[in-house]
PDB file of N, CA and C in Angstrom:
ATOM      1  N   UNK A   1       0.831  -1.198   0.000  1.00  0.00           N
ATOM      2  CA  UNK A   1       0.000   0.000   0.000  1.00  0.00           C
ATOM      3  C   UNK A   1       0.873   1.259   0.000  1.00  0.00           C
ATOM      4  N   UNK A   2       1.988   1.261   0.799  1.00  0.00           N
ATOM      5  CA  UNK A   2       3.068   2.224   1.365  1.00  0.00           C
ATOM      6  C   UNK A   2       3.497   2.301  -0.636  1.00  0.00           C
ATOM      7  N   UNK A   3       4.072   1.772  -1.147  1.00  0.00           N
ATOM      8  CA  UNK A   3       4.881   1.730  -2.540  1.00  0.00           C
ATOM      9  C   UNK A   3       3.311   2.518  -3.652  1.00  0.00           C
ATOM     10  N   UNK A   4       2.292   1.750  -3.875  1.00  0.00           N
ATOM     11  CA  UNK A   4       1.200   2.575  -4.201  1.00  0.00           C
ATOM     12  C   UNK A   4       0.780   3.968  -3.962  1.00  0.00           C
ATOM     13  N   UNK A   5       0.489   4.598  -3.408  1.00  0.00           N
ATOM     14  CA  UNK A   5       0.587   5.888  -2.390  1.00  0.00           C
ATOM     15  C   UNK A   5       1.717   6.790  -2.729  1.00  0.00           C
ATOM     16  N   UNK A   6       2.931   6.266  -3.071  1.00  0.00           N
ATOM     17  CA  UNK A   6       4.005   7.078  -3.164  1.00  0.00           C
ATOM     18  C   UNK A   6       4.301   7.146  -4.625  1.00  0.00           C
ATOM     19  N   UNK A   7       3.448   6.107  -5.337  1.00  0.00           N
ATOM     20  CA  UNK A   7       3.787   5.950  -7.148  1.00  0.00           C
ATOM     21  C   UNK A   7       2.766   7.296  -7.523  1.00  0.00           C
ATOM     22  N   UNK A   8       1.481   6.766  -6.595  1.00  0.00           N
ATOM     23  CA  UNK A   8       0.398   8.016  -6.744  1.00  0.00           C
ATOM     24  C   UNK A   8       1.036   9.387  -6.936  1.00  0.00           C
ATOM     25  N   UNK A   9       1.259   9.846  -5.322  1.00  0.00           N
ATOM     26  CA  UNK A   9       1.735  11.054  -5.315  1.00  0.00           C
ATOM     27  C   UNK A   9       2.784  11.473  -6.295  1.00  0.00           C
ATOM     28  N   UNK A  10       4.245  10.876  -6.680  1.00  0.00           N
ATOM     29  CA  UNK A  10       4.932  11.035  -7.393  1.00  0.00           C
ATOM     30  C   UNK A  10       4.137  11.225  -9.224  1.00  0.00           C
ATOM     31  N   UNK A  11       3.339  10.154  -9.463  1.00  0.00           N
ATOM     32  CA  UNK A  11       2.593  10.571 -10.807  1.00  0.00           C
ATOM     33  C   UNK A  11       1.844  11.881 -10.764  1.00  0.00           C
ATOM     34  N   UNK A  12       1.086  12.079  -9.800  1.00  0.00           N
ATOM     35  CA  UNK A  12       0.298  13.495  -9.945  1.00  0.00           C
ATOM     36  C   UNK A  12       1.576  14.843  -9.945  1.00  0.00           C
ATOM     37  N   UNK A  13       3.049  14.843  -9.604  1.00  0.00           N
ATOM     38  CA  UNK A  13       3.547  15.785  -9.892  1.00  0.00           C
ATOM     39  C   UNK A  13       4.439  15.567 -11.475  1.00  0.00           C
ATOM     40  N   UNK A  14       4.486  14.420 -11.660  1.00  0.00           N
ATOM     41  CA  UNK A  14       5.443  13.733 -13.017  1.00  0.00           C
ATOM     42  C   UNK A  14       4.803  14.001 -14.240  1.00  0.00           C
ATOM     43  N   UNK A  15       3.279  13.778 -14.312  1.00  0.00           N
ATOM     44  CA  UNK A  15       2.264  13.472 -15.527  1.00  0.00           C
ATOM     45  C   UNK A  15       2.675  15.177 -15.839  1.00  0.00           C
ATOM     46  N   UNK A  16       2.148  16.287 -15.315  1.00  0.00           N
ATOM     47  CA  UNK A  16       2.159  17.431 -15.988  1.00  0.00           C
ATOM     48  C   UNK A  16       3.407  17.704 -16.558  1.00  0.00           C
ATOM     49  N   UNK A  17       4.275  17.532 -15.999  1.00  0.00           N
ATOM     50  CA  UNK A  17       5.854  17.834 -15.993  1.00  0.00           C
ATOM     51  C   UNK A  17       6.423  16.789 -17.433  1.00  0.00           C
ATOM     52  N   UNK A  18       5.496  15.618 -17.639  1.00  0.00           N
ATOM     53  CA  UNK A  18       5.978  14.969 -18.986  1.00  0.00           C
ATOM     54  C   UNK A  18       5.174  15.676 -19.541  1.00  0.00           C
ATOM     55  N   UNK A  19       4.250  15.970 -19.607  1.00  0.00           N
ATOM     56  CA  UNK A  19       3.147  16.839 -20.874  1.00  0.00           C
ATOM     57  C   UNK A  19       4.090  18.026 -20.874  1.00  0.00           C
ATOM     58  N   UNK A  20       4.937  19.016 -20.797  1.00  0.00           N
ATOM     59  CA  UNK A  20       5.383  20.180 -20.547  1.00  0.00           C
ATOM     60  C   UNK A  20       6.335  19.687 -21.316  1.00  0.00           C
ATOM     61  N   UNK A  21       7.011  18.332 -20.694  1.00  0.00           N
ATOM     62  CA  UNK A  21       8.272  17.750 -21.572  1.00  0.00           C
ATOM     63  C   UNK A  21       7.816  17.770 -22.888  1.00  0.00           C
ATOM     64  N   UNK A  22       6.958  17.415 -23.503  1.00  0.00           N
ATOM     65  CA  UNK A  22       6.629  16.083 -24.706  1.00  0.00           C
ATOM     66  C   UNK A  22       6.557  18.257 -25.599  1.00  0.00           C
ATOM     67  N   UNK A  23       5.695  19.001 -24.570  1.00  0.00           N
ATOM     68  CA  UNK A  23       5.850  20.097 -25.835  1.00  0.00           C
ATOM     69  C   UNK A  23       6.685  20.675 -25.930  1.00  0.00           C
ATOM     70  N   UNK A  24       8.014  20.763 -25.450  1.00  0.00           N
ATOM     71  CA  UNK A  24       9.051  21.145 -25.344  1.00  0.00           C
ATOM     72  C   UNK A  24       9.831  20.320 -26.626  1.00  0.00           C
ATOM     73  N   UNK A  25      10.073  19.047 -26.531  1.00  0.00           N
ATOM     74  CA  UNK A  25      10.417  18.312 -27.262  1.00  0.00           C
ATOM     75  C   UNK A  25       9.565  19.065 -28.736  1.00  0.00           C
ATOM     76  N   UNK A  26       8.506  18.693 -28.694  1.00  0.00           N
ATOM     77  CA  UNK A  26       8.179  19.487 -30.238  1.00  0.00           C
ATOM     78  C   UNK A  26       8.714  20.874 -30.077  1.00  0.00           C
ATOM     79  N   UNK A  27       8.725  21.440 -29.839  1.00  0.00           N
ATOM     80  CA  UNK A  27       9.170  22.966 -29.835  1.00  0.00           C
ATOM     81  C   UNK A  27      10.563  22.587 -30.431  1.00  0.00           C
ATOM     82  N   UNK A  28      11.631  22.498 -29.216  1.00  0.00           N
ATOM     83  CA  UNK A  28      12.971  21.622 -29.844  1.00  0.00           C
ATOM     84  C   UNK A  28      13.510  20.737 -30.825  1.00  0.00           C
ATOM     85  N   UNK A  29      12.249  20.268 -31.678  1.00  0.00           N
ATOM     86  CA  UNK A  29      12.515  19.180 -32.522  1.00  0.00           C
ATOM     87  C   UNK A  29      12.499  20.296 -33.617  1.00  0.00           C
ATOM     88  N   UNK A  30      11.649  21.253 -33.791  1.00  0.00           N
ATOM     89  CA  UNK A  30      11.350  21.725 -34.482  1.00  0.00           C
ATOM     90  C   UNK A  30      12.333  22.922 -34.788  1.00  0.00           C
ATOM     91  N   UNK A  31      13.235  23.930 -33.819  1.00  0.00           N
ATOM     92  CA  UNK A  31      13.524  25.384 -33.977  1.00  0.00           C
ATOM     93  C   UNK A  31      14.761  25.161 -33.010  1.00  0.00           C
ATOM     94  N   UNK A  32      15.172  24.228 -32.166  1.00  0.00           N
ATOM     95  CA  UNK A  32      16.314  24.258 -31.359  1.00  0.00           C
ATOM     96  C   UNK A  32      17.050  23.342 -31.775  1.00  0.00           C
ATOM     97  N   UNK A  33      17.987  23.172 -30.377  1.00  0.00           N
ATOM     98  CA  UNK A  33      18.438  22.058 -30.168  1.00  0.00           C
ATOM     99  C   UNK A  33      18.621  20.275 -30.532  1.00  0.00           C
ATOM    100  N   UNK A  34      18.800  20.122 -31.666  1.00  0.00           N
ATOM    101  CA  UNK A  34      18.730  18.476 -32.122  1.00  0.00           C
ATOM    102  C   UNK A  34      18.802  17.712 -30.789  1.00  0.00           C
ATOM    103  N   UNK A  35      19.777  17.987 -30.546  1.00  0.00           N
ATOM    104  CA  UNK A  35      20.800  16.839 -29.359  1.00  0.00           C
ATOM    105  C   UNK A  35      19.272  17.014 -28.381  1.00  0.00           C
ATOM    106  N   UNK A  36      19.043  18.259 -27.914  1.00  0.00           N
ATOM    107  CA  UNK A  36      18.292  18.225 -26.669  1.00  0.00           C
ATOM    108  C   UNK A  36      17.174  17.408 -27.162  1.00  0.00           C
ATOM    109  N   UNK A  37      16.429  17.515 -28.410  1.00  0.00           N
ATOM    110  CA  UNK A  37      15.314  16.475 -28.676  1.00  0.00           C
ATOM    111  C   UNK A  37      15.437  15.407 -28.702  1.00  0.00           C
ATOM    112  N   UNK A  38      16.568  15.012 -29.112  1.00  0.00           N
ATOM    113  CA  UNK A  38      16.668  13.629 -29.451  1.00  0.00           C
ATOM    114  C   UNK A  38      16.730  13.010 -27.953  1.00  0.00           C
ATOM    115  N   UNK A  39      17.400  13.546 -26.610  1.00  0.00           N
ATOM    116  CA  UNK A  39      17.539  13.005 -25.692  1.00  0.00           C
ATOM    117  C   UNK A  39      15.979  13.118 -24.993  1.00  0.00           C
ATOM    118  N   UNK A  40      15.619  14.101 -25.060  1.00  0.00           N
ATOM    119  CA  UNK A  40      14.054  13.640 -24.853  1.00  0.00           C
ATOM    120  C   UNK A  40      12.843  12.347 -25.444  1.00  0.00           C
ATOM    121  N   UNK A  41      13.271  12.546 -26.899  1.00  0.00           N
ATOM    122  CA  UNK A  41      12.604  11.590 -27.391  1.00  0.00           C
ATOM    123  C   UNK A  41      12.610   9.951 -27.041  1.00  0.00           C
ATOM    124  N   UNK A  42      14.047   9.969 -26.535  1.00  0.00           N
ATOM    125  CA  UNK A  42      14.584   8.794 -25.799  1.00  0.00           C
ATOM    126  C   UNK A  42      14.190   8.473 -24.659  1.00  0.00           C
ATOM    127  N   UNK A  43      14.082   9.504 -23.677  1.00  0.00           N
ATOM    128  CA  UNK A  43      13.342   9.298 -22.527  1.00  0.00           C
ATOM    129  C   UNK A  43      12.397   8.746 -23.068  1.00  0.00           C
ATOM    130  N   UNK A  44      11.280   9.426 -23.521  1.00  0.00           N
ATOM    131  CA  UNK A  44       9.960   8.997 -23.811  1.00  0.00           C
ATOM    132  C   UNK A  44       9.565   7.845 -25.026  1.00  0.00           C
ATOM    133  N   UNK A  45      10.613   7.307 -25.463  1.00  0.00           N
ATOM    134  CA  UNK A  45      10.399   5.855 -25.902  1.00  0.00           C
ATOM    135  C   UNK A  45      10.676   5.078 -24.887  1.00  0.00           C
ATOM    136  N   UNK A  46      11.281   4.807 -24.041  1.00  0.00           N
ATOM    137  CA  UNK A  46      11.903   4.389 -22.568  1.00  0.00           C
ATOM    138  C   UNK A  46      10.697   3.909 -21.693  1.00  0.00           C
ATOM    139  N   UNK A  47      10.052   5.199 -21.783  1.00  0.00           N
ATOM    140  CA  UNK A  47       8.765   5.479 -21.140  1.00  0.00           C
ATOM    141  C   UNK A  47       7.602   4.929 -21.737  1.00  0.00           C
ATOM    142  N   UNK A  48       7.392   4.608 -22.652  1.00  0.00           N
ATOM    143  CA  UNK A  48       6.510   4.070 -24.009  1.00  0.00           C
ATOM    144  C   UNK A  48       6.679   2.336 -23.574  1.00  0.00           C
ATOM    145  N   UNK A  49       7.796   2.248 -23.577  1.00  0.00           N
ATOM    146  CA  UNK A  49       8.387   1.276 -23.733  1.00  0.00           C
ATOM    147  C   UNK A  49       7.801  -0.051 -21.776  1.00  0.00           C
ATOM    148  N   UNK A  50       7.952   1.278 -21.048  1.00  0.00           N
ATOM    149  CA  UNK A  50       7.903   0.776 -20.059  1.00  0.00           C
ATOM    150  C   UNK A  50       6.486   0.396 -19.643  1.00  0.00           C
ATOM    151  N   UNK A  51       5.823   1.211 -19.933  1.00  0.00           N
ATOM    152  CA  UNK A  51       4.188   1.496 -19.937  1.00  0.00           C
ATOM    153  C   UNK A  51       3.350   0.777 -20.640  1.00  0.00           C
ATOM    154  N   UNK A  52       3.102   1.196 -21.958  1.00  0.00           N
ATOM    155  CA  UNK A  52       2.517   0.543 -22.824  1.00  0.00           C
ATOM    156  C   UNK A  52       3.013  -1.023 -23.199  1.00  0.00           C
ATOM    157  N   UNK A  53       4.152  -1.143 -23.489  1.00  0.00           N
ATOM    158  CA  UNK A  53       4.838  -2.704 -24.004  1.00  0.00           C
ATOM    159  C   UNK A  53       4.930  -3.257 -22.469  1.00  0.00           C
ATOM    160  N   UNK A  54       5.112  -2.661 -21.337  1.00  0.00           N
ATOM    161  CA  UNK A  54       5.537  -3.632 -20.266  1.00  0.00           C
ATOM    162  C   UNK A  54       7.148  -4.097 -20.415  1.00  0.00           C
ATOM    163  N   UNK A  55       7.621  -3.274 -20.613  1.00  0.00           N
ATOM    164  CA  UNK A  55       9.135  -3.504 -21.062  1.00  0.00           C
ATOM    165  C   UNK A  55      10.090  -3.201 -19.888  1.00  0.00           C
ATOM    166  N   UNK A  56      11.642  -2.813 -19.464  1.00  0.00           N
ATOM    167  CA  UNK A  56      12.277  -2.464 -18.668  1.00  0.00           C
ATOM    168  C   UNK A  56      11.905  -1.056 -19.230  1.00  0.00           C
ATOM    169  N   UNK A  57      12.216  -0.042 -18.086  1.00  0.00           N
ATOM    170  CA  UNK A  57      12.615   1.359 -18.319  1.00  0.00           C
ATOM    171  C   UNK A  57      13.727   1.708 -18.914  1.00  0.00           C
ATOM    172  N   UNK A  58      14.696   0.736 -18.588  1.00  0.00           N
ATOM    173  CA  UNK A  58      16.301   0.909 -19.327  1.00  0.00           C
ATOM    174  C   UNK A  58      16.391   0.715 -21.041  1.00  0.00           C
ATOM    175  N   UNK A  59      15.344   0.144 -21.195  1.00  0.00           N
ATOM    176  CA  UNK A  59      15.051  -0.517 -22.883  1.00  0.00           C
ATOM    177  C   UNK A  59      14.439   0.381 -23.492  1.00  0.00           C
ATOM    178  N   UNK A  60      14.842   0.717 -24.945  1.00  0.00           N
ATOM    179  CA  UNK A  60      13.882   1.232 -25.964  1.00  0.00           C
ATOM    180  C   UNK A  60      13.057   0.165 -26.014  1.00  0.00           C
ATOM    181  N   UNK A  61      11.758   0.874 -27.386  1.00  0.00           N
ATOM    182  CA  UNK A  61      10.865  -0.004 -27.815  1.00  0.00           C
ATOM    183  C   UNK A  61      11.607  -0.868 -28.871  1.00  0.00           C
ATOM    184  N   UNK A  62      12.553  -0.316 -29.593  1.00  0.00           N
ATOM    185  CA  UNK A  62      13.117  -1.458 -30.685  1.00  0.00           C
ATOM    186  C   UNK A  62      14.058  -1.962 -30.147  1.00  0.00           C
ATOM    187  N   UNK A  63      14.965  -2.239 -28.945  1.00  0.00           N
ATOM    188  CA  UNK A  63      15.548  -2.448 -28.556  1.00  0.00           C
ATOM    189  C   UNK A  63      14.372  -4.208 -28.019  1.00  0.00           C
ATOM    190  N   UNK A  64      13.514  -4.130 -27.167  1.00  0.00           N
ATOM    191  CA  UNK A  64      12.736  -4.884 -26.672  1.00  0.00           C
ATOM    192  C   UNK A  64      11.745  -6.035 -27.680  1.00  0.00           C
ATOM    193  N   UNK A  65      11.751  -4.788 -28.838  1.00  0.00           N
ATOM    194  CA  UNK A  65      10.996  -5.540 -29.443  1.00  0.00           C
ATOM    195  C   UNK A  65      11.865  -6.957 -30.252  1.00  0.00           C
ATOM    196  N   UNK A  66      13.305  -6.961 -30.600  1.00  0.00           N
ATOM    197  CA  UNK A  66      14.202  -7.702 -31.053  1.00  0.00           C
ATOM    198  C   UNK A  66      14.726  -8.921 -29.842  1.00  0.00           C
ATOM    199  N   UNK A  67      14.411  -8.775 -28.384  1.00  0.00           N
ATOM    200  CA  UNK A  67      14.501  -9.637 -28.086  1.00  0.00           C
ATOM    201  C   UNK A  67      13.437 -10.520 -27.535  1.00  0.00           C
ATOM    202  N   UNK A  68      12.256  -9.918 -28.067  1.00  0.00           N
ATOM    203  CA  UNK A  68      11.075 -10.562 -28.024  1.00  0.00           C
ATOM    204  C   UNK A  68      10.256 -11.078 -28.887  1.00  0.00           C
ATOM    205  N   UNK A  69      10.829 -10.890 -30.349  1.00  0.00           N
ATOM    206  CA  UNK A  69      10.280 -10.876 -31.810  1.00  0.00           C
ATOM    207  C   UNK A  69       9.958 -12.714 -31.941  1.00  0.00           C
ATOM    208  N   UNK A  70       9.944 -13.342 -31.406  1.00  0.00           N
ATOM    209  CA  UNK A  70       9.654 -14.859 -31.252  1.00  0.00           C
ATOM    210  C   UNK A  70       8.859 -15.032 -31.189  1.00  0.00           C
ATOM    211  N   UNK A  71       8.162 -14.529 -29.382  1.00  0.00           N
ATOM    212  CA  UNK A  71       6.834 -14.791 -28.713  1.00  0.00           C
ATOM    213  C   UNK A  71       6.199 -13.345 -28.988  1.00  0.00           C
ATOM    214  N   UNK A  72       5.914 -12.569 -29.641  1.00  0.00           N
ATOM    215  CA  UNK A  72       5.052 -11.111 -29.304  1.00  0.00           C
ATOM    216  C   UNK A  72       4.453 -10.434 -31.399  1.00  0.00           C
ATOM    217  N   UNK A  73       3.599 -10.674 -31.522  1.00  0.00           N
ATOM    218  CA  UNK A  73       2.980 -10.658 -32.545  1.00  0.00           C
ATOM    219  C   UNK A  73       3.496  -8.395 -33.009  1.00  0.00           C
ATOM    220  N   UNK A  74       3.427  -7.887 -31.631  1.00  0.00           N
ATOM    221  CA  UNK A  74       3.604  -6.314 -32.017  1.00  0.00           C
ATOM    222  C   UNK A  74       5.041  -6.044 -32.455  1.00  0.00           C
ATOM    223  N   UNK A  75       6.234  -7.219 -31.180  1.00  0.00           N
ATOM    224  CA  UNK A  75       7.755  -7.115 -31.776  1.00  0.00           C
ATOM    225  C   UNK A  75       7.885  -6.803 -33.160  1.00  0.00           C
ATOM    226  N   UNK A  76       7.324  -8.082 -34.055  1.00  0.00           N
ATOM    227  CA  UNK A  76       7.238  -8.127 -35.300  1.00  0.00           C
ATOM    228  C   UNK A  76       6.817  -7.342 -35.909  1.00  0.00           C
ATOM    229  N   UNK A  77       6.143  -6.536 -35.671  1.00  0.00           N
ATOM    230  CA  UNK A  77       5.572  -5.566 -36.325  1.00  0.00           C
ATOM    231  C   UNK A  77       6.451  -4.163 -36.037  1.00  0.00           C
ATOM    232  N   UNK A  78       7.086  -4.140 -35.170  1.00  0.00           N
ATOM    233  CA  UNK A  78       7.702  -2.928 -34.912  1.00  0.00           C
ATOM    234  C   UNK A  78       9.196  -3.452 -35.662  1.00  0.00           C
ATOM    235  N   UNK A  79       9.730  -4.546 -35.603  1.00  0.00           N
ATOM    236  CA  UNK A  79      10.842  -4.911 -36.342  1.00  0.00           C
ATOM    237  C   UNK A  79      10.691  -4.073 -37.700  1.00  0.00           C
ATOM    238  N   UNK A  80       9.530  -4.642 -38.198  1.00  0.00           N
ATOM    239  CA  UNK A  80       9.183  -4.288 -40.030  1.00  0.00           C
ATOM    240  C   UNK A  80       8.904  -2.960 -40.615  1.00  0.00           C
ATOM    241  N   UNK A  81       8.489  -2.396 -39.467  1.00  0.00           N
ATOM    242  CA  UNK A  81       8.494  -0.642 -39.920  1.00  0.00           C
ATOM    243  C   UNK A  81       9.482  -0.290 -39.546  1.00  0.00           C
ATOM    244  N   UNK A  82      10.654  -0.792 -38.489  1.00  0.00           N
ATOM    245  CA  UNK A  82      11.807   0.191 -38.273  1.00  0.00           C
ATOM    246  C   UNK A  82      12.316  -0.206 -39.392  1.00  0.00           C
ATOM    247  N   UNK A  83      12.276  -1.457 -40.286  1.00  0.00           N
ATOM    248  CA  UNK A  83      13.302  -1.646 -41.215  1.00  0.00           C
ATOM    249  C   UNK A  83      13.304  -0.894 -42.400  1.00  0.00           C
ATOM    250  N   UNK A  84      12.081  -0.741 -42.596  1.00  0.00           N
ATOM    251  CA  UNK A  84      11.472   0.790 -43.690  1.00  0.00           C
ATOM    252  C   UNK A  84      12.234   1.997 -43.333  1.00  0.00           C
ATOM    253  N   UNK A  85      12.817   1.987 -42.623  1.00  0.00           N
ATOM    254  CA  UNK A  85      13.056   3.434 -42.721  1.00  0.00           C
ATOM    255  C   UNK A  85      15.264   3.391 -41.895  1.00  0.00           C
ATOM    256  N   UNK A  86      15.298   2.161 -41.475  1.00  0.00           N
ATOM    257  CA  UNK A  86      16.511   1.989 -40.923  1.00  0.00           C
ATOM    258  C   UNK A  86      16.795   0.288 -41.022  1.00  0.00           C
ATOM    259  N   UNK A  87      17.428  -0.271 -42.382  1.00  0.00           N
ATOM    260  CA  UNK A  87      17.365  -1.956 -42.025  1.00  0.00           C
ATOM    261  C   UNK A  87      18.630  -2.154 -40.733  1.00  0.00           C
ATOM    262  N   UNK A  88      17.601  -3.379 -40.158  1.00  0.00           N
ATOM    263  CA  UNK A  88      18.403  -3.986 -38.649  1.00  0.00           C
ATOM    264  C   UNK A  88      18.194  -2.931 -37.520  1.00  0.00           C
ATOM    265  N   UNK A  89      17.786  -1.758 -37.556  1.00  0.00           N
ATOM    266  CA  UNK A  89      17.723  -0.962 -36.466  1.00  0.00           C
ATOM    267  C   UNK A  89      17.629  -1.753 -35.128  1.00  0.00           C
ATOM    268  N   UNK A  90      16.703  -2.305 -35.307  1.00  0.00           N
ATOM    269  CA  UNK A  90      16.168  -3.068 -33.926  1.00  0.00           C
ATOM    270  C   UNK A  90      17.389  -4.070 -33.140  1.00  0.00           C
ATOM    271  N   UNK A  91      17.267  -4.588 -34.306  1.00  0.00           N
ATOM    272  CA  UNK A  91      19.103  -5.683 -33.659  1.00  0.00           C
ATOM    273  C   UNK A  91      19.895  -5.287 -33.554  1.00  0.00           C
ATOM    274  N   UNK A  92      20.371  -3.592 -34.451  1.00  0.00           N
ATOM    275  CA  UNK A  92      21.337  -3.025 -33.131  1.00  0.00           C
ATOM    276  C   UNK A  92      21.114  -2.480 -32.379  1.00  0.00           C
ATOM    277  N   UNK A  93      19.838  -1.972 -32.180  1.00  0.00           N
ATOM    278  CA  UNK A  93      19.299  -0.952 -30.918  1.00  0.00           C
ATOM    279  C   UNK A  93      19.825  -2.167 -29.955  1.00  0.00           C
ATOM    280  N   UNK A  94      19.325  -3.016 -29.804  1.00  0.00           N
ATOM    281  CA  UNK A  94      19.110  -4.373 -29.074  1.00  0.00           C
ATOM    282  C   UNK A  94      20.799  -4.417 -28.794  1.00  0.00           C
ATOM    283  N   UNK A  95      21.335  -5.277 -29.682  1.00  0.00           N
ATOM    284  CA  UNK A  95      22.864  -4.926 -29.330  1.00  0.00           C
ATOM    285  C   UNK A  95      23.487  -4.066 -28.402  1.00  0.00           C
ATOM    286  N   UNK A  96      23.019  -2.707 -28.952  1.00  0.00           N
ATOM    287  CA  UNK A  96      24.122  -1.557 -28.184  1.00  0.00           C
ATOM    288  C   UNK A  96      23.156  -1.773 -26.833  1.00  0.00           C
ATOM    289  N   UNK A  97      21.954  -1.972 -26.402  1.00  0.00           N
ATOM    290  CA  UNK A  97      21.457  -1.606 -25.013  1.00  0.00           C
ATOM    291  C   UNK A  97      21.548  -3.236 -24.123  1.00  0.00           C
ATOM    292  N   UNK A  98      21.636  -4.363 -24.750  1.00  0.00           N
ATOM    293  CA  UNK A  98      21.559  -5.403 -23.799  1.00  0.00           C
ATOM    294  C   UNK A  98      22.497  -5.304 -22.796  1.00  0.00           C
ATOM    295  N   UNK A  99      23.561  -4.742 -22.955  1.00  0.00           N
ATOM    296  CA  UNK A  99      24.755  -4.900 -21.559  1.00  0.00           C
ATOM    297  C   UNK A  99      23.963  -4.025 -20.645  1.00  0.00           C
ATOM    298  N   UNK A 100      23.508  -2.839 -21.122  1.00  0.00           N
ATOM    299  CA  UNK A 100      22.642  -2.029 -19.709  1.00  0.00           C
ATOM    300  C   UNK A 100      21.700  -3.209 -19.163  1.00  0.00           C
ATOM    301  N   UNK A 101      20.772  -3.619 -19.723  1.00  0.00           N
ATOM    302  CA  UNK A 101      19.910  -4.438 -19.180  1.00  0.00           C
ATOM    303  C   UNK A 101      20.745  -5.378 -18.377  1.00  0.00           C
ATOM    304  N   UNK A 102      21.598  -6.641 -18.862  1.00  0.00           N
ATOM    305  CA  UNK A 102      21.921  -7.214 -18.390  1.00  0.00           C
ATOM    306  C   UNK A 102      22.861  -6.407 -17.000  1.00  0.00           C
ATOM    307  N   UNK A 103      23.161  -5.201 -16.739  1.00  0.00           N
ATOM    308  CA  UNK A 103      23.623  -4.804 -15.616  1.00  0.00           C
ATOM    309  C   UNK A 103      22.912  -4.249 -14.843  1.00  0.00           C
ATOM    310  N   UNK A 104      21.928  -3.817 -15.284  1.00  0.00           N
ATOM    311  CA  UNK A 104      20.312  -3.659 -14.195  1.00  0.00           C
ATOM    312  C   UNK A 104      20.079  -4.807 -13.542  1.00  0.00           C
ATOM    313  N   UNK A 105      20.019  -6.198 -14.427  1.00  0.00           N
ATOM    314  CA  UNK A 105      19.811  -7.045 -13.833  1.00  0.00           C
ATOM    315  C   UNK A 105      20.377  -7.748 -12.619  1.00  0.00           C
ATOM    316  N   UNK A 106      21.174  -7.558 -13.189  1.00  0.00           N
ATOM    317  CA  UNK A 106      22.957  -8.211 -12.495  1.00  0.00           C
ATOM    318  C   UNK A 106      22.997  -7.258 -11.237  1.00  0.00           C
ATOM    319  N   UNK A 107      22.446  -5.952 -10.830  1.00  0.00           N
ATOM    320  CA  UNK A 107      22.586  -5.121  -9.767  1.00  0.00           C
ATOM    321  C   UNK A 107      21.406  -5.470  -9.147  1.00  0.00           C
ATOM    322  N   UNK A 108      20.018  -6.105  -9.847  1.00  0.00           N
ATOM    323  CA  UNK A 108      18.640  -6.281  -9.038  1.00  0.00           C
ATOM    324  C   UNK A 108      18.407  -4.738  -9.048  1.00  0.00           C
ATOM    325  N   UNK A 109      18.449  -3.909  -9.948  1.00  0.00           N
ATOM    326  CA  UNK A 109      18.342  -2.548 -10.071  1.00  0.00           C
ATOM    327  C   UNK A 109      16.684  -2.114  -9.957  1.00  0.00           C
ATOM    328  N   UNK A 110      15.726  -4.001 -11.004  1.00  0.00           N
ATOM    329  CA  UNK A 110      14.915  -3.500 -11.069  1.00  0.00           C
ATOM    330  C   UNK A 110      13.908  -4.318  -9.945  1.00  0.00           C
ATOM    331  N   UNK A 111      14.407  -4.277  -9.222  1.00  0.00           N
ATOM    332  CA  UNK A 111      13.842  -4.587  -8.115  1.00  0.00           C
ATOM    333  C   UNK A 111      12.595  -3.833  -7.156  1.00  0.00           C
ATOM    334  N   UNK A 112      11.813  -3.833  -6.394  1.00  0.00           N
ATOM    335  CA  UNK A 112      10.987  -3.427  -5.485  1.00  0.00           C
ATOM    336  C   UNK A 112      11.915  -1.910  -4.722  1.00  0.00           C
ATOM    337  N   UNK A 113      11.653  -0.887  -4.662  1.00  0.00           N
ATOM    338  CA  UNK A 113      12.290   0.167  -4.269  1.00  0.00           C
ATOM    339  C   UNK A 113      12.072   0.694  -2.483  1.00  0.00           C
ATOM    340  N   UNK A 114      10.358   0.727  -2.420  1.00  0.00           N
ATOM    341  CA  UNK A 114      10.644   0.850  -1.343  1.00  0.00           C
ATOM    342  C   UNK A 114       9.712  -0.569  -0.387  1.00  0.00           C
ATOM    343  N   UNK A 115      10.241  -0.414   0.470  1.00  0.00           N
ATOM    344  CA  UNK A 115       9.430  -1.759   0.767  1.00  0.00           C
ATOM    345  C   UNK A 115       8.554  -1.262   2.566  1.00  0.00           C
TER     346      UNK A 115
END
């Protein structure tokens, strides 16, 4: 209940503060900063990733989707449009991020926080 309660409170100050992000990011994608968008956009595939797919937070979505493309009917589908526009993206997204994962793991990083 204690871990609930505190996801609560923490979302009711986070949710506005990503909506503020996400238009910032368009603003920035658009008239600023590349670098600064792109590192946003990353967050918020991260976040996409974590939420919607049920993925790690440490993982992109194409990153996840390549080591799941076996059992998950959407992997596949996200494999085939990244390849439209980037072939293999996914298997190296996947590549360059598995050592993070595997060291999240390896630390129990993603473990229960507060107990």
């Amino acid at each position: 209940m204690k871990e609930r309660l505190a996801g609560f409170l923490l979302m009711t100050a986070v949710v506005p503060m990503a909506i503020m992000g996400y238009l910032i990011i368009v603003y920035v994608g658009f008239f600023s900063n590349v670098k600064r968008g792109r590192a946003g956009v990353r967050a918020l595939d991260h976040f996409v990733n974590a939420t919607v797919f049920n993925g790690y937070a440490w993982e992109s979505i194409s990153s996840h989707a390549w080591r799941v493309k076996d059992t998950h009917r959407w992997a596949r589908l996200v494999i085939w449009l990244t390849d439209k526009f980037q072939p293999n993206h996914c298997q190296r997204a996947n590549k360059r991020e598995q050592p993070i994962l595997d060291l999240v793991m390896s630390k129990r990083l993603d473990e229960k926080t507060i107990k």
